[in-house]
Protein backbone atom coordinates (compact mmCIF):
# COMPACT_ATOMS: atom_id res chain seq x y z
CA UNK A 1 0.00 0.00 0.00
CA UNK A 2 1.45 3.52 -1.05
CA UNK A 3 1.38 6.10 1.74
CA UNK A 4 0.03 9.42 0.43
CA UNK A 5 2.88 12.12 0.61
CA UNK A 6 2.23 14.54 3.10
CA UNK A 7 4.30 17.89 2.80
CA UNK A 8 6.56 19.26 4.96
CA UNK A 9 4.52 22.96 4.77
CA UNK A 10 1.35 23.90 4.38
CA UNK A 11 0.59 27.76 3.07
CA UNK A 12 -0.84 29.96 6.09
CA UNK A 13 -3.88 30.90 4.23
CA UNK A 14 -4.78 27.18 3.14
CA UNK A 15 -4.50 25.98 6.71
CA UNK A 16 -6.67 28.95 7.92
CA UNK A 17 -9.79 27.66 5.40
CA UNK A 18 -8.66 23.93 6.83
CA UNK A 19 -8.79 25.34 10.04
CA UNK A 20 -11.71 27.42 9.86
CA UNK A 21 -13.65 24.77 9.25
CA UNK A 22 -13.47 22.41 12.37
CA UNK A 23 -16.05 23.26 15.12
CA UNK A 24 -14.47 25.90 18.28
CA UNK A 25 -15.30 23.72 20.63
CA UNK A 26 -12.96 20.97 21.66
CA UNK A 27 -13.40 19.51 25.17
CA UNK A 28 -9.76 18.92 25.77
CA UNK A 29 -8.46 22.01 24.85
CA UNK A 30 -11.27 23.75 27.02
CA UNK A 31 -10.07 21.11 30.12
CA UNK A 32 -6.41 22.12 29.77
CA UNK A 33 -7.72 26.57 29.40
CA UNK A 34 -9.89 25.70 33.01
CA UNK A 35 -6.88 23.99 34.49
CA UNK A 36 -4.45 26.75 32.91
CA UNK A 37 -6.53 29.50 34.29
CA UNK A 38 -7.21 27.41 37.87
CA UNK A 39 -4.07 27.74 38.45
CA UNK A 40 -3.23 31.28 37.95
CA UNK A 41 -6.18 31.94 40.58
CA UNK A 42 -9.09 32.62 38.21
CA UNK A 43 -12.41 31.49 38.09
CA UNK A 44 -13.01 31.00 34.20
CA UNK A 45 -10.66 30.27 31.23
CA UNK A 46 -11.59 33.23 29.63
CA UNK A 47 -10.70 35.65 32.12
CA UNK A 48 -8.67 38.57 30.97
CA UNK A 49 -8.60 37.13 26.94
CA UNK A 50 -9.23 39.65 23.79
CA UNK A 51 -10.79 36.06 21.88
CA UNK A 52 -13.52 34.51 22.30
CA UNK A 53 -12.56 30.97 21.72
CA UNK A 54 -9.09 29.16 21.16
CA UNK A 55 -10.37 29.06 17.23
CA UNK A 56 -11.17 32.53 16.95
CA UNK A 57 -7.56 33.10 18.63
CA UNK A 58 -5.66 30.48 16.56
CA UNK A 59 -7.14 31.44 13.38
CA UNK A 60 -6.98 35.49 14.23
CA UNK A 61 -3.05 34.63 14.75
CA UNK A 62 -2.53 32.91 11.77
CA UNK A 63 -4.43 34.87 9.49
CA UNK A 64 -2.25 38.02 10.40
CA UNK A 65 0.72 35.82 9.05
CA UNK A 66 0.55 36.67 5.25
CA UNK A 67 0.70 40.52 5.66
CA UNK A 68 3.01 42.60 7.57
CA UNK A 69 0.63 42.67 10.47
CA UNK A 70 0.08 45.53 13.64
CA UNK A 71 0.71 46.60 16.33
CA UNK A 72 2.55 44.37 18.81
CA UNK A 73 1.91 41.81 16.09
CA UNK A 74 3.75 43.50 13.30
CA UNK A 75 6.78 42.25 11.56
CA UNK A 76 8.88 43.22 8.53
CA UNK A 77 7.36 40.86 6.04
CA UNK A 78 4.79 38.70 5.35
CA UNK A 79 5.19 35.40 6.66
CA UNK A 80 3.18 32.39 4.59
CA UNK A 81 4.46 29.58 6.13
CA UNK A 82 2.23 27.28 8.31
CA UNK A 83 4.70 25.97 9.97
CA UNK A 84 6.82 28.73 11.02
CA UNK A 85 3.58 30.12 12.49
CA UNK A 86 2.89 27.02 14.58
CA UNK A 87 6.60 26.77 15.56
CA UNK A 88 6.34 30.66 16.70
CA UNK A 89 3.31 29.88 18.43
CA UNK A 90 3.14 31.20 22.76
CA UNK A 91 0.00 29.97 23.86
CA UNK A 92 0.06 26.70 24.75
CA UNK A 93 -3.76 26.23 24.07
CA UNK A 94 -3.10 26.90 20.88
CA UNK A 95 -1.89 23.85 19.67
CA UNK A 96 -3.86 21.53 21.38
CA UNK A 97 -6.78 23.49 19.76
CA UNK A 98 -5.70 22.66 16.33
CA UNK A 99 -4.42 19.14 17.05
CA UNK A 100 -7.90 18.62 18.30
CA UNK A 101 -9.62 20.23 15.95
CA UNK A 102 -7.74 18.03 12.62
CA UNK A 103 -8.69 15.49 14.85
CA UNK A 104 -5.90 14.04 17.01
CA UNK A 105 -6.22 11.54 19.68
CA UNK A 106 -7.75 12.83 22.76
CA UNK A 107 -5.46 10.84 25.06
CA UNK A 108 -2.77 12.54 22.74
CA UNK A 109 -4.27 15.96 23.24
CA UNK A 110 -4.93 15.67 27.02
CA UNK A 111 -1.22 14.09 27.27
CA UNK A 112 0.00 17.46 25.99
CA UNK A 113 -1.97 19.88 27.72
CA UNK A 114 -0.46 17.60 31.09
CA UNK A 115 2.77 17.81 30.10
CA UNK A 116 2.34 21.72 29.11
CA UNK A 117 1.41 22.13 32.65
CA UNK A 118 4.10 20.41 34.35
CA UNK A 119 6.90 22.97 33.40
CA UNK A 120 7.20 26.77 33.96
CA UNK A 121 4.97 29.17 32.29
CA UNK A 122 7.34 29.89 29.37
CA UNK A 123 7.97 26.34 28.77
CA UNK A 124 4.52 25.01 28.30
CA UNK A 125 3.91 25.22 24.84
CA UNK A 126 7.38 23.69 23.59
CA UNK A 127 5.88 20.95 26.21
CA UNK A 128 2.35 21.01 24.39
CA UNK A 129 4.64 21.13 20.50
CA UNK A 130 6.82 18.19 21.51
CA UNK A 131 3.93 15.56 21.92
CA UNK A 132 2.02 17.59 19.00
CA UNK A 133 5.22 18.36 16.60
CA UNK A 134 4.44 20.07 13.68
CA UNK A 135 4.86 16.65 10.98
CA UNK A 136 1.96 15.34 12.91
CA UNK A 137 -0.16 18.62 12.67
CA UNK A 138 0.71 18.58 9.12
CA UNK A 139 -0.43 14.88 8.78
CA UNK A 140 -3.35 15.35 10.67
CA UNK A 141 -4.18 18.80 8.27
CA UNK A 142 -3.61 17.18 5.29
CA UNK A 143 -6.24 14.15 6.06
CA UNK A 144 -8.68 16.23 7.10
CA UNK A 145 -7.87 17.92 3.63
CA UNK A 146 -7.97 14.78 1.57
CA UNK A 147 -9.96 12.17 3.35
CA UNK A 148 -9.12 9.15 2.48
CA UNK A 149 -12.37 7.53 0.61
């Protein structure tokens, strides 16, 4: 059997329209936000955010990628790579929203968000990327993309 060839990149604006497509919520990404915020003292996950949802805040972020941006979140040129944007990505939520959203494993996802939150603040979503690298995003984008029939 020939394995389908799944590249290396995808182009920001192609994985926004993948992206935009999966439903906002995703249980385990909300379970790791409730924990996240828990822990910092407050009583919801959304406390204190500008987004609405971990989709609205994923895809705002990587929409901005393919122009020069604003504001805190402007840069010196456009940036159309998928994964540079995931690799550049702060929030740890972040990418367990869009594993779970392509459709990872939840033990996969909720093994990420537990790892994210055994390490300091800064290192939580390297934690989260390691068990969710960006190959397996990419895998996981591109079958949602081309399901197999």
């Amino acid at each position: 059997m020939q394995q389908d060839h799944v590249p290396d990149d995808i182009n920001v604006e192609q994985f926004v329209r993948i992206l935009a497509q999966q439903p906002a919520g995703q249980p385990m990404t909300e379970a790791f936000e409730l924990a996240w915020a828990t822990e910092r003292g407050k009583q919801t996950p959304d406390t204190g955010r500008w987004y609405g949802n971990q989709k609205n805040h994923v895809l705002g972020w990587f929409e901005s990628q393919s122009t020069t941006g604003s504001g805190a979140y402007s840069r010196a040129k456009p940036n159309t790579s998928a994964r540079t944007t995931y690799n550049r990505l702060l929030n740890p939520a972040m990418p367990l929203w869009i594993a779970e959203a392509l459709g990872e494993d939840p033990d996969v996802v909720q093994l990420a968000g537990e790892e994210a939150l055994k390490v300091p603040p800064r290192s939580r979503t390297a934690a989260a990327r390691k068990i969710l690298p960006w190959s397996r995003i990419a895998a996981l984008a591109h079958a949602t993309r081309f399901p197999s029939t």
